[in-house]
Every structure is written in C-alpha cells, then in structure tokens.
C-alpha atoms as a PDB file:
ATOM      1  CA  UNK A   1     -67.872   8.797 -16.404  1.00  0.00           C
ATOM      2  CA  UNK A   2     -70.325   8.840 -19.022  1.00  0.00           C
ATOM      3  CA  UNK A   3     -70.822   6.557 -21.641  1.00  0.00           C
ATOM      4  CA  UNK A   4     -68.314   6.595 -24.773  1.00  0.00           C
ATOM      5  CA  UNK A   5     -65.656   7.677 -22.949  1.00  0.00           C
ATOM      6  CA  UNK A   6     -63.238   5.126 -25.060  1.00  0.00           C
ATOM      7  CA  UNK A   7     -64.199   6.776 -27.933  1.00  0.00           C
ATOM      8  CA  UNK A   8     -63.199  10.374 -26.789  1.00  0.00           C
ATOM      9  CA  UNK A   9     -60.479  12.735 -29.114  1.00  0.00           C
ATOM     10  CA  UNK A  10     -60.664  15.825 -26.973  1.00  0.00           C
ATOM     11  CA  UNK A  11     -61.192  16.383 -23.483  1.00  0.00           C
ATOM     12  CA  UNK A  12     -61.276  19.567 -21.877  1.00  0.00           C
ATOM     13  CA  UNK A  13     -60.650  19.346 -18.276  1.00  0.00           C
ATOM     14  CA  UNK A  14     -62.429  21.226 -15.778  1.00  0.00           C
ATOM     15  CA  UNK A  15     -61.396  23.834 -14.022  1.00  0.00           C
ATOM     16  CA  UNK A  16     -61.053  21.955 -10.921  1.00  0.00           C
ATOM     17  CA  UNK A  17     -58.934  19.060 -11.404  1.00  0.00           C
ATOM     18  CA  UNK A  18     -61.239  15.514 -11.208  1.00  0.00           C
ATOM     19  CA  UNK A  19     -60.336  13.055  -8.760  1.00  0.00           C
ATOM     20  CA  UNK A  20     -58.386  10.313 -10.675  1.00  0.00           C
ATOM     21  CA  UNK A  21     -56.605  11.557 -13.515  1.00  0.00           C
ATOM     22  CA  UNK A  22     -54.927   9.166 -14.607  1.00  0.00           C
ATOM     23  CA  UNK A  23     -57.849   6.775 -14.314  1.00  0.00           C
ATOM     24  CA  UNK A  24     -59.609   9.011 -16.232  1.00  0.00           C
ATOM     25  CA  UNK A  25     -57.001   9.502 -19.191  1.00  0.00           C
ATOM     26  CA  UNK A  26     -56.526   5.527 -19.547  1.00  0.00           C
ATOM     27  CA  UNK A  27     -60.293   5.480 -20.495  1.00  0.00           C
ATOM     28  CA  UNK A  28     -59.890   7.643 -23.416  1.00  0.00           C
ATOM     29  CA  UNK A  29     -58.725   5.186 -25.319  1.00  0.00           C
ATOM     30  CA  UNK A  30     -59.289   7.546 -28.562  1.00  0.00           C
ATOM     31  CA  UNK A  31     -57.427  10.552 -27.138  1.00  0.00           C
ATOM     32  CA  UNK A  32     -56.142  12.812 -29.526  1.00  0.00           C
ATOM     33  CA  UNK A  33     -56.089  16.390 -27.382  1.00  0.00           C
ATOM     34  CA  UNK A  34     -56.106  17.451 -23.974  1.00  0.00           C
ATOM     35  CA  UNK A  35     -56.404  20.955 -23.786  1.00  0.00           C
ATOM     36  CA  UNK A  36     -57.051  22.973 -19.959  1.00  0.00           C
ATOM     37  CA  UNK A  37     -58.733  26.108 -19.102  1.00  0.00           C
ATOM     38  CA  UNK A  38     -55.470  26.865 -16.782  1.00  0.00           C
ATOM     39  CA  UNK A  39     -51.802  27.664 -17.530  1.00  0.00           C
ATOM     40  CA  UNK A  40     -50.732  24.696 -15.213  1.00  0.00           C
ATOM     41  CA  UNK A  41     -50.578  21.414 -16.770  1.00  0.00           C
ATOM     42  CA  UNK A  42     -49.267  19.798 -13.935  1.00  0.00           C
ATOM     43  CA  UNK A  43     -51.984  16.923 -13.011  1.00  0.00           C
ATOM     44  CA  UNK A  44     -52.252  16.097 -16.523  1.00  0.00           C
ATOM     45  CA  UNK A  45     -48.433  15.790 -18.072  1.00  0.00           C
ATOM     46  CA  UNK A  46     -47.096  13.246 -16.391  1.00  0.00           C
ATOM     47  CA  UNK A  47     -50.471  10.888 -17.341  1.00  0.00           C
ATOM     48  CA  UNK A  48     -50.737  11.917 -20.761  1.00  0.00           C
ATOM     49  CA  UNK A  49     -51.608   8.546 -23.415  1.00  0.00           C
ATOM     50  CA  UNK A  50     -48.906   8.360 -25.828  1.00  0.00           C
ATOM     51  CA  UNK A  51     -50.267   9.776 -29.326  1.00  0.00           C
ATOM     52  CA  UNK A  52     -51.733  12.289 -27.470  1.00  0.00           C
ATOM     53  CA  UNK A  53     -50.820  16.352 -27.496  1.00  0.00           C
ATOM     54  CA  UNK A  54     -51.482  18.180 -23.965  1.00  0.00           C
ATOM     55  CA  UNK A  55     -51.940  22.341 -24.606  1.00  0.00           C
ATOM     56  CA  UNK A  56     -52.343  25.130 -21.965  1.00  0.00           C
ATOM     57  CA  UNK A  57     -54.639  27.816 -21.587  1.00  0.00           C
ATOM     58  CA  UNK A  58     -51.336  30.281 -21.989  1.00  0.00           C
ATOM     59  CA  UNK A  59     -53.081  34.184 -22.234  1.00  0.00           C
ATOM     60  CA  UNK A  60     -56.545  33.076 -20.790  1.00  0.00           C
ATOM     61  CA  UNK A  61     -55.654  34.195 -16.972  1.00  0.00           C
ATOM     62  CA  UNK A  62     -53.103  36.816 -17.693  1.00  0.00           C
ATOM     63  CA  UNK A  63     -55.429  39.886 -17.517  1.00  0.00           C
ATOM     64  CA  UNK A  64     -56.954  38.755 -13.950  1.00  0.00           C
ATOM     65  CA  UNK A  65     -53.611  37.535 -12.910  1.00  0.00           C
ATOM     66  CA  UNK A  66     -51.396  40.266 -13.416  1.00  0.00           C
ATOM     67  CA  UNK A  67     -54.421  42.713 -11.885  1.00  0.00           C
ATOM     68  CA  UNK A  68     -54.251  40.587  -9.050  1.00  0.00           C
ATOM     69  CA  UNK A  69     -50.661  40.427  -8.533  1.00  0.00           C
ATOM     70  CA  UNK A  70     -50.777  44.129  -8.497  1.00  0.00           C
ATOM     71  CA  UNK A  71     -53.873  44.557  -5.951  1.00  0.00           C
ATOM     72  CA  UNK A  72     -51.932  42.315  -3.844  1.00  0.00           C
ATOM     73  CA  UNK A  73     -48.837  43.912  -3.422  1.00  0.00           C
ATOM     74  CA  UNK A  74     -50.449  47.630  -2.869  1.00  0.00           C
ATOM     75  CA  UNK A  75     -52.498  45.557  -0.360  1.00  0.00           C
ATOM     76  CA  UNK A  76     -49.846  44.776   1.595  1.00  0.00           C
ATOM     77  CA  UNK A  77     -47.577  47.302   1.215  1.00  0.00           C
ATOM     78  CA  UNK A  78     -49.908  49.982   2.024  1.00  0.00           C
ATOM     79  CA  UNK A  79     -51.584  47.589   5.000  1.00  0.00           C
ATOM     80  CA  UNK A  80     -55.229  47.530   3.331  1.00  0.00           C
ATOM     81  CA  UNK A  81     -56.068  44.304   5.459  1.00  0.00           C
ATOM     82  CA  UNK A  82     -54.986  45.999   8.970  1.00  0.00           C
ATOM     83  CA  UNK A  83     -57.027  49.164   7.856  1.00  0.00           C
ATOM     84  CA  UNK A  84     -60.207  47.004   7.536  1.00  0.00           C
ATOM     85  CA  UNK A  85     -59.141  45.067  10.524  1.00  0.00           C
ATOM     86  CA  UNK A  86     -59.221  48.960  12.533  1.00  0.00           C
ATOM     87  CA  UNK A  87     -62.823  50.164  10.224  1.00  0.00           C
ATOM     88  CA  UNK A  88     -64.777  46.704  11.660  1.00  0.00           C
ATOM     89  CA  UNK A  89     -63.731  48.246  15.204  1.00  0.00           C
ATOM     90  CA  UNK A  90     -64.076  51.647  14.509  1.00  0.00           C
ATOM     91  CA  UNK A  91     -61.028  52.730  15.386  1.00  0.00           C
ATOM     92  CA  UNK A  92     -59.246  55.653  13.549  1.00  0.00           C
ATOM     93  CA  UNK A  93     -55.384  53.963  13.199  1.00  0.00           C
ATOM     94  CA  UNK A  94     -53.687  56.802  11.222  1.00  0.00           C
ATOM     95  CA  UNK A  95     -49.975  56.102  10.638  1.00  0.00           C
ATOM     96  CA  UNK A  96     -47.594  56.154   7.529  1.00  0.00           C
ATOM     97  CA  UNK A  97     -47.402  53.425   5.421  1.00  0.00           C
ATOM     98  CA  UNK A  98     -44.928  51.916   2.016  1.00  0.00           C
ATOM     99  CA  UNK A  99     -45.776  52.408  -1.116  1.00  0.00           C
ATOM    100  CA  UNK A 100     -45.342  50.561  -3.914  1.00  0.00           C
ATOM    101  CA  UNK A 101     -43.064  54.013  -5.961  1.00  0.00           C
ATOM    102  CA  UNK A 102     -39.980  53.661  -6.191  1.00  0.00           C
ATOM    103  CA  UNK A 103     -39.765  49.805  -5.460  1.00  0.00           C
ATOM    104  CA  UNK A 104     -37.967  47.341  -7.415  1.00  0.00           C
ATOM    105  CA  UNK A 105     -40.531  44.642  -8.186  1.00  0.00           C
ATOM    106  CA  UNK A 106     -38.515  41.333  -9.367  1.00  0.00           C
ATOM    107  CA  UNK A 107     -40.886  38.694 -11.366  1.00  0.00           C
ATOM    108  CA  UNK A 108     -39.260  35.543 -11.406  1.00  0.00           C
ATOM    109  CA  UNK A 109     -41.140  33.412 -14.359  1.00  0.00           C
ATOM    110  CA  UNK A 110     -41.294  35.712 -16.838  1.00  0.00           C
ATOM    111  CA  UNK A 111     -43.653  34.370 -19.741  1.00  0.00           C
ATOM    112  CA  UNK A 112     -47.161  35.497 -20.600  1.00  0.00           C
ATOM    113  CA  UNK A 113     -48.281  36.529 -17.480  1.00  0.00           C
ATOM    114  CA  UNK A 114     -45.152  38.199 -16.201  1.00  0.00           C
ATOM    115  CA  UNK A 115     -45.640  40.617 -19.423  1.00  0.00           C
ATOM    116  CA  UNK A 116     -48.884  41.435 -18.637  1.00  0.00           C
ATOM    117  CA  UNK A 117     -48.143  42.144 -14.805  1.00  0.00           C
ATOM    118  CA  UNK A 118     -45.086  44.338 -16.354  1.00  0.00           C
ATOM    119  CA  UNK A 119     -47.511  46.323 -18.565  1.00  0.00           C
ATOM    120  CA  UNK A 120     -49.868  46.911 -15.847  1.00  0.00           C
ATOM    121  CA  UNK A 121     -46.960  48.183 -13.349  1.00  0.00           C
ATOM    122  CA  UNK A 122     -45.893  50.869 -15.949  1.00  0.00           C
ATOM    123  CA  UNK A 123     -47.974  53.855 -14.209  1.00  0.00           C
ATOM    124  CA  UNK A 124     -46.364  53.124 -10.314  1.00  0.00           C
ATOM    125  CA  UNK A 125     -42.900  54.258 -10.926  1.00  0.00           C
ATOM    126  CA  UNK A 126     -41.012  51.028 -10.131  1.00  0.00           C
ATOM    127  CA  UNK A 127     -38.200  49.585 -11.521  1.00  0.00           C
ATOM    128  CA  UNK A 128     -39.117  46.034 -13.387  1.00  0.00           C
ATOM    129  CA  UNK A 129     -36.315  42.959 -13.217  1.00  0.00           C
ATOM    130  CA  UNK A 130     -37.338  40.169 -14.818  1.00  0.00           C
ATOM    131  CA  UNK A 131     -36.286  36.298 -14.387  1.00  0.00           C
ATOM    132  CA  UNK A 132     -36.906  33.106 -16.634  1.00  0.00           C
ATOM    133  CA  UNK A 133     -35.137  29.510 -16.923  1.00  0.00           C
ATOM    134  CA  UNK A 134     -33.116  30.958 -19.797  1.00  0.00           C
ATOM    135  CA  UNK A 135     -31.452  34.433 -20.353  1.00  0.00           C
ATOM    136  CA  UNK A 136     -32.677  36.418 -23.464  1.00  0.00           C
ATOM    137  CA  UNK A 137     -32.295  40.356 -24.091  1.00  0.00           C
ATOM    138  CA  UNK A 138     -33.851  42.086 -21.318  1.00  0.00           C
ATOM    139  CA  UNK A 139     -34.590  38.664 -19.091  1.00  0.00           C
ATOM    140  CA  UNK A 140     -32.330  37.019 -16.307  1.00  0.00           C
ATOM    141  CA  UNK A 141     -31.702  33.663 -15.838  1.00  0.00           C
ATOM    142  CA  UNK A 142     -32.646  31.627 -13.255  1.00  0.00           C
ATOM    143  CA  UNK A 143     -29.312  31.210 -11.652  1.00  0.00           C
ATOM    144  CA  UNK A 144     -29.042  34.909 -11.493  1.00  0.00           C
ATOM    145  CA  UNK A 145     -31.863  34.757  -8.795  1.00  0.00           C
ATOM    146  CA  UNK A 146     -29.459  34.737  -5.764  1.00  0.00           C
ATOM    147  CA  UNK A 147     -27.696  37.850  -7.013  1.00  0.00           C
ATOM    148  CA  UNK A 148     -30.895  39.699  -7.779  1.00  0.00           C
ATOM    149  CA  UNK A 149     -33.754  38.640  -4.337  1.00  0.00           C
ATOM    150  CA  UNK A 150     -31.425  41.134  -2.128  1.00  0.00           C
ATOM    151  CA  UNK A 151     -32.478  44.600  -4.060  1.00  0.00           C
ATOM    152  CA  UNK A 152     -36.239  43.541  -4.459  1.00  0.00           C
ATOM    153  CA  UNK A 153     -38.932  45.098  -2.371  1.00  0.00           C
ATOM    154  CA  UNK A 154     -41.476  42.918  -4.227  1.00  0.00           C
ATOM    155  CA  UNK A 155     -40.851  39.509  -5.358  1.00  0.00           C
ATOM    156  CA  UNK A 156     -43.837  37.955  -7.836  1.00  0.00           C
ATOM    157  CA  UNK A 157     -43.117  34.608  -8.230  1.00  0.00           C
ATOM    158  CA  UNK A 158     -45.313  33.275 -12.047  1.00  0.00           C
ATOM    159  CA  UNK A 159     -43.129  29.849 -12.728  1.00  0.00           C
ATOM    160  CA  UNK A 160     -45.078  26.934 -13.409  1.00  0.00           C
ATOM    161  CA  UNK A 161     -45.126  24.079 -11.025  1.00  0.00           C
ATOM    162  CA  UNK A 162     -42.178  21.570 -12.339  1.00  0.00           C
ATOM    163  CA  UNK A 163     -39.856  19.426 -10.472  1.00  0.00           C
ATOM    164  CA  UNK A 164     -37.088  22.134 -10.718  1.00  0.00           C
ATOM    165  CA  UNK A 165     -39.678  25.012  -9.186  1.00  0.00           C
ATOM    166  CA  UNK A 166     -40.927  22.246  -6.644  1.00  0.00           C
ATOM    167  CA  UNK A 167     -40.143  24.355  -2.846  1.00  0.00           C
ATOM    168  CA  UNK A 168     -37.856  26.717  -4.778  1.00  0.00           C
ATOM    169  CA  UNK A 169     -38.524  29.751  -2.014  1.00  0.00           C
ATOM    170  CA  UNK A 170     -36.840  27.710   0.243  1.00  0.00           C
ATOM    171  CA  UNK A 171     -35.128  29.109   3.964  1.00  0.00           C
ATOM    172  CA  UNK A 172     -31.931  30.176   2.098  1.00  0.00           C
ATOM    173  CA  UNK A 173     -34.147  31.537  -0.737  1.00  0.00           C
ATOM    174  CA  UNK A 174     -36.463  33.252   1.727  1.00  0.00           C
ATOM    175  CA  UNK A 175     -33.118  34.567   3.602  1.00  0.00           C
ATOM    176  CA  UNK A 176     -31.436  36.222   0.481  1.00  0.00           C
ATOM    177  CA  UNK A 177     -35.123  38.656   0.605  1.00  0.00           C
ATOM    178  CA  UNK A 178     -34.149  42.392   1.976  1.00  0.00           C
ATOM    179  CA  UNK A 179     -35.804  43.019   5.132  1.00  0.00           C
ATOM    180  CA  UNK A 180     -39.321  43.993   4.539  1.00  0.00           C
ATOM    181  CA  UNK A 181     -39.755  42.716   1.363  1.00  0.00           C
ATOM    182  CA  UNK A 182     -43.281  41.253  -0.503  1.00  0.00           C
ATOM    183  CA  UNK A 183     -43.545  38.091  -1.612  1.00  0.00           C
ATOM    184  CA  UNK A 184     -46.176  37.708  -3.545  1.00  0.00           C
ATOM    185  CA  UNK A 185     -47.353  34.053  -4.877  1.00  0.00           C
ATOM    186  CA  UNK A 186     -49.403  33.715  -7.810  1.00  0.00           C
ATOM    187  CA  UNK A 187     -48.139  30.268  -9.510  1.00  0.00           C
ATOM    188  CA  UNK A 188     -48.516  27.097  -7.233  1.00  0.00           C
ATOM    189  CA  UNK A 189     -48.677  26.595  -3.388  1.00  0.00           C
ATOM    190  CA  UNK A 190     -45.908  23.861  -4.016  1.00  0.00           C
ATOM    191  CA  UNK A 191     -43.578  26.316  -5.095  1.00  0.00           C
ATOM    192  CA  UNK A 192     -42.624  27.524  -1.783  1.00  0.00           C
ATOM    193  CA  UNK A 193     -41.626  26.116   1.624  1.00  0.00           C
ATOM    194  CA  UNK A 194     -44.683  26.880   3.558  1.00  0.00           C
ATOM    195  CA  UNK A 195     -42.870  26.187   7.070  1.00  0.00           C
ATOM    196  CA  UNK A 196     -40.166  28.527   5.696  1.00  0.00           C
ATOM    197  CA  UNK A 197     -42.413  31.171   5.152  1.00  0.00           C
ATOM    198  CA  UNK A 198     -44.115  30.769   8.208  1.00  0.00           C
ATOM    199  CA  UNK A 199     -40.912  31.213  10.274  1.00  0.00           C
ATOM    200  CA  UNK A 200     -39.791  34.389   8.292  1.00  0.00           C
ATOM    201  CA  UNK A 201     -43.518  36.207   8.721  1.00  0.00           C
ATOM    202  CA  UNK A 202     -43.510  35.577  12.561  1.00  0.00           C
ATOM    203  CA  UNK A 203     -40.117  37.166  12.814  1.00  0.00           C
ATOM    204  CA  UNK A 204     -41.720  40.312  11.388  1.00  0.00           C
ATOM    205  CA  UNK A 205     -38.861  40.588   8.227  1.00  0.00           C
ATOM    206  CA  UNK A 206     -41.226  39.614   5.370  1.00  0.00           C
ATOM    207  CA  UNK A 207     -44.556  39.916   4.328  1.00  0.00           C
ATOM    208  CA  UNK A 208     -46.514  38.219   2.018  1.00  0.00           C
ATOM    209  CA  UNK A 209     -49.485  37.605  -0.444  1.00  0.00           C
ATOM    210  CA  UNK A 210     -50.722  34.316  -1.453  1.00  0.00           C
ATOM    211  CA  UNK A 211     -53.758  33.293  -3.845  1.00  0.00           C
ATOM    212  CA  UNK A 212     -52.203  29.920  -3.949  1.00  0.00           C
ATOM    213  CA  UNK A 213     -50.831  27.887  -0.732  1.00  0.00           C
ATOM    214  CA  UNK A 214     -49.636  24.379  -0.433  1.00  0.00           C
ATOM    215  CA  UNK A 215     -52.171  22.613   1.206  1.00  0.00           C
ATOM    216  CA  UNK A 216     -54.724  23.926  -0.654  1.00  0.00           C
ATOM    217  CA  UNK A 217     -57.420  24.321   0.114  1.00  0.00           C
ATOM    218  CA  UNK A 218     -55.440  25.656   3.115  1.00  0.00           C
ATOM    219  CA  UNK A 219     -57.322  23.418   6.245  1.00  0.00           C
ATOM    220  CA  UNK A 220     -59.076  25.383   8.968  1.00  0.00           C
ATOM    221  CA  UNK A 221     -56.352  25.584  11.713  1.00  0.00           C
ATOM    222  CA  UNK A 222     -53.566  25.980   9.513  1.00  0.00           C
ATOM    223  CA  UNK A 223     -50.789  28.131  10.794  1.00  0.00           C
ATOM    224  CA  UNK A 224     -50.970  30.344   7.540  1.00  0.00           C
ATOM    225  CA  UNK A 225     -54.200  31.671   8.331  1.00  0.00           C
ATOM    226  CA  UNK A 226     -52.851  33.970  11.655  1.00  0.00           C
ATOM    227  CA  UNK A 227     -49.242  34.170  10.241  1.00  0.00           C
ATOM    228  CA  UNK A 228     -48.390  38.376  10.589  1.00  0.00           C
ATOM    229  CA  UNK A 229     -47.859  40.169   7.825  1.00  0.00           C
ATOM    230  CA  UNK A 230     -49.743  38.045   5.397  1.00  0.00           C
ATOM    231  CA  UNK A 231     -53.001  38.302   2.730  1.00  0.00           C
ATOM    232  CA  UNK A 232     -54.516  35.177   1.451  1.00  0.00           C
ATOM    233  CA  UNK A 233     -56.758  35.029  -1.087  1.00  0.00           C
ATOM    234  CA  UNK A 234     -58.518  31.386  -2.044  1.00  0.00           C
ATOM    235  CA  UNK A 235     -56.812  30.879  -5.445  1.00  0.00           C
ATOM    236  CA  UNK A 236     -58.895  33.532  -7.323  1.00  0.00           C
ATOM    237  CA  UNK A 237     -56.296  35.479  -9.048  1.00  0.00           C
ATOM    238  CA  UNK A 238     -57.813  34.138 -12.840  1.00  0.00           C
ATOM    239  CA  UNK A 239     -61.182  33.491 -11.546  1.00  0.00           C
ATOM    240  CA  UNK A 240     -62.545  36.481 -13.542  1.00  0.00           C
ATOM    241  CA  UNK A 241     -65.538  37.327 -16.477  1.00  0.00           C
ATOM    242  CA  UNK A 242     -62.427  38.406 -18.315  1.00  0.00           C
ATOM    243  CA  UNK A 243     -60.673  34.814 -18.012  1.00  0.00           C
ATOM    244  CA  UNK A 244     -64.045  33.155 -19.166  1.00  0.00           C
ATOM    245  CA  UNK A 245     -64.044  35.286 -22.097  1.00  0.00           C
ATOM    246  CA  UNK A 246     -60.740  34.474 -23.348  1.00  0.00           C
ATOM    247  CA  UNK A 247     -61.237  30.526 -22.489  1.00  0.00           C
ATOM    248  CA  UNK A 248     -64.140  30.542 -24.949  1.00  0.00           C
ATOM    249  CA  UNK A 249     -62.417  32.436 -27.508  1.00  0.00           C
ATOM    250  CA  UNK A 250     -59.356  30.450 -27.281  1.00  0.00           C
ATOM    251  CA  UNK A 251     -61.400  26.614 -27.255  1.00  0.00           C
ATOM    252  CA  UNK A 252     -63.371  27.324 -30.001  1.00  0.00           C
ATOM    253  CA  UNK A 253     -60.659  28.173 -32.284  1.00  0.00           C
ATOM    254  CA  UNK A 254     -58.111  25.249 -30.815  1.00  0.00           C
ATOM    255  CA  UNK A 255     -61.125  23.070 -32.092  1.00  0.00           C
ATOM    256  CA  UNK A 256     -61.703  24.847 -35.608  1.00  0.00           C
ATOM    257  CA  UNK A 257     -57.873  24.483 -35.960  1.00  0.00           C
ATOM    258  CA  UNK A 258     -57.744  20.533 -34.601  1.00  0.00           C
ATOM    259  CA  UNK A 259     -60.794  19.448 -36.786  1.00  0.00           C
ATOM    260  CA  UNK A 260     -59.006  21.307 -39.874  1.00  0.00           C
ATOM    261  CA  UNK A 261     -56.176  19.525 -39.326  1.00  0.00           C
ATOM    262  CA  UNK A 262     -53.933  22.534 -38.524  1.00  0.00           C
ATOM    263  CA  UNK A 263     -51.416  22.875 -36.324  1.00  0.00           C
ATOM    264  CA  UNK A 264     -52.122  23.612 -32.509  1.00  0.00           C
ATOM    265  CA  UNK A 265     -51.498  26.608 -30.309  1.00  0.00           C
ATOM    266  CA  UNK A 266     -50.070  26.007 -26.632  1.00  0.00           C
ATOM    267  CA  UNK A 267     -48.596  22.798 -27.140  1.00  0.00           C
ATOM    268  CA  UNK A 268     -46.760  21.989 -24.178  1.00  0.00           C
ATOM    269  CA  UNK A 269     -43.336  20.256 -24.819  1.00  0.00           C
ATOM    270  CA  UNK A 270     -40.788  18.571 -23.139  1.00  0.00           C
ATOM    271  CA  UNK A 271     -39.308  21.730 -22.540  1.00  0.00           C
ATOM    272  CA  UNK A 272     -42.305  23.558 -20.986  1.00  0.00           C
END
C-alpha cells in the first residue's frame, strides 16, 4: 500500500481484484469514489465506506462480451473444439453438425450487454427472448424463466453476481433445459451449480460454454476440465483492445465529471 493511502478520493481498482478488500477500503479514509474497470461490483459493494459512491464499468466489456458469447455458442454447436481435437491427429471426421439458424437463443440478464449480444445475433436467423429481474415492453421477468428454459436451444446467462443469482442454474434449473441445449456462461462462475452441470454434461443432454467457472481459476484436476460436451475459456470474454479503449474513455470523463462536481454515470444502487 503506498504511502497516502488515508488521504485517497478515488480509487480505481484493478482489474484483478487485490487480496484484502476490505482492508484496503478501511485505509481510504478520504474515499469519495470507487469506480471498476468491470461490470461486477461484487468484491467491492458489500465493503464500501459510508460517504462513499461505488460505479461500474457498464458498456466497457459489452463489445468483447457479446462477440464472445456468440463465438461460443457457434463453437459448440457446430463442434469447433472436436474438429481441432480430429486436425491435431489428422484425421478427416466429416459428419453433420447444429447450427446456430433457426435456434431460439434465451438471454437471461438482459441489460447492456444482453443488447449488444442481441444486436450482434441479428444476421443468424434466430429468434431472441429476453429475461431481466423486472418485466418491461419486450423483456420477461425473472419468474417467467421456468416457462421459457424448455423452448431454448441456447441459454446466455449475463446477470450480475447477487445473492438472488447466487447458484441460480441449479439441478431443477438445469432440468427444465430441452435436450441438447447450450448453456453458455458469461457473468460469474458462482452463478451456477458446478456439480449440477457436471452431472447433466456426462449424461450427454447438455452442452456448454464457460469463460467464467466457480472455482476460478478452475484448479488443475478439476472435473470441468474433461466434462463432454463442454468449451472453457479462462475468463477472457472482455479481455479485448476494444474493452481497454472504452475503459479509458469512460475514466477520464467519470473524473472530469467528479472533479466538476457533476453528477456520476454508473452509480450502482441498492437496486443494482
């Protein structure tokens, strides 16, 4: 910790979280404005001093997200990783595979992000539903999920990581998915019942695609890693020239507007 820390206003948190949060965030004495370089504000929220405002980085990782979320699911669907698997032993594995026309793709935390994934789907030919905690024109609510996992091919789960999304894709959750369905995780690992999914992707019914994973980083050993049917990437989805970008665009005018003494963008609230 350097020296001064008491007298901090603004800290911007690294992208990986620091060891002792709320160690740190009792030093800053002085602390006006915690602003993140990630959507998530989970470490930081429950530790935050009082007098203190906490913002996301809310549009930063959209663009590398939603591109993600949509490599991931043509990944699996048309079996990219068991075509690589075949081209390292040189064999020629011709076969038929899905496709992601004429799927239903069902994104259940439908804010920034899920737009962006929406916008980028618009050229496939698939039908869009679209989930949130609260109904609005054109948006489910989140008790309408048990209705609405059965018809989805692809399920995209973007919620953030609260106490109500805490192991959400549960077993019964996992069991409402139609056979063969994607899910596809790009919020938090802690979001879904990792034994759960295990169980269902050794049976064969589901597959999967996961940039996040709960442990994470996901230990050497871990069951996940040979689990059928399933892509992992190491938590990448926003790690992108384009996220940087928008994080230094976005910083330098949430400090312009805090030292003019105007009001903040991406102020987290009770509500989330």
């Amino acid at each position: 910790m350097p020296e001064g820390v008491d007298e901090v206003e603004v800290w911007i948190p690294p992208l990986v979280t620091v060891p002792d949060v709320p160690g740190t965030l009792a030093r800053m004495s002085s602390l006006r404005l915690v602003q993140t370089v990630t959507a998530g504000v989970e470490p930081y929220r429950p530790h935050l001093p009082d007098g203190a405002v906490l913002c996301n980085a809310r549009g930063v990782h959209d663009a590398g997200t939603a591109e993600w979320a949509v490599g991931a699911m043509i990944a699996v669907l048309r079996e990219f990783p068991g075509f690589v698997d075949a081209q390292r032993r040189g064999e020629w594995t011709y076969h038929h595979t899905d496709v992601l026309a004429d799927s239903t793709v069902l994104i259940v935390g439908y804010g920034s992000i899920g737009a962006a994934l929406e916008s980028r789907l618009e050229g496939f030919e698939v039908e869009v539903v679209r989930v949130a905690r609260s109904a609005r024109d054109g948006v489910h609510a989140m008790d309408e999920l048990p209705a609405l996992l059965p018809e989805a091919d692809v399920v995209v789960l973007l919620v953030p990581a609260t106490p109500d999304t805490a192991g959400m894709v549960d077993a019964a959750f996992l069991a409402r998915m139609k056979d063969g369905a994607v899910l596809v995780n790009a919020a938090r690992g802690g979001i879904v019942d990792t034994d759960a999914l295990i169980a269902e992707l050794k049976t064969g019914r589901l597959r999967a695609a996961l940039d996040v994973t709960a442990p994470e980083p996901l230990p050497e050993g871990h069951p996940l890693w040979s689990a059928p049917g399933l892509l992992i990437t190491p938590h990448v989805a926003g790690s992108t020239p384009a996220s940087g970008r928008r994080m230094l665009r976005l910083i330098r005018a949430q400090l312009q507007r805090y030292l003019a003494g105007e009001p903040l963008v991406n102020v987290i609230t009770d509500s989330y």
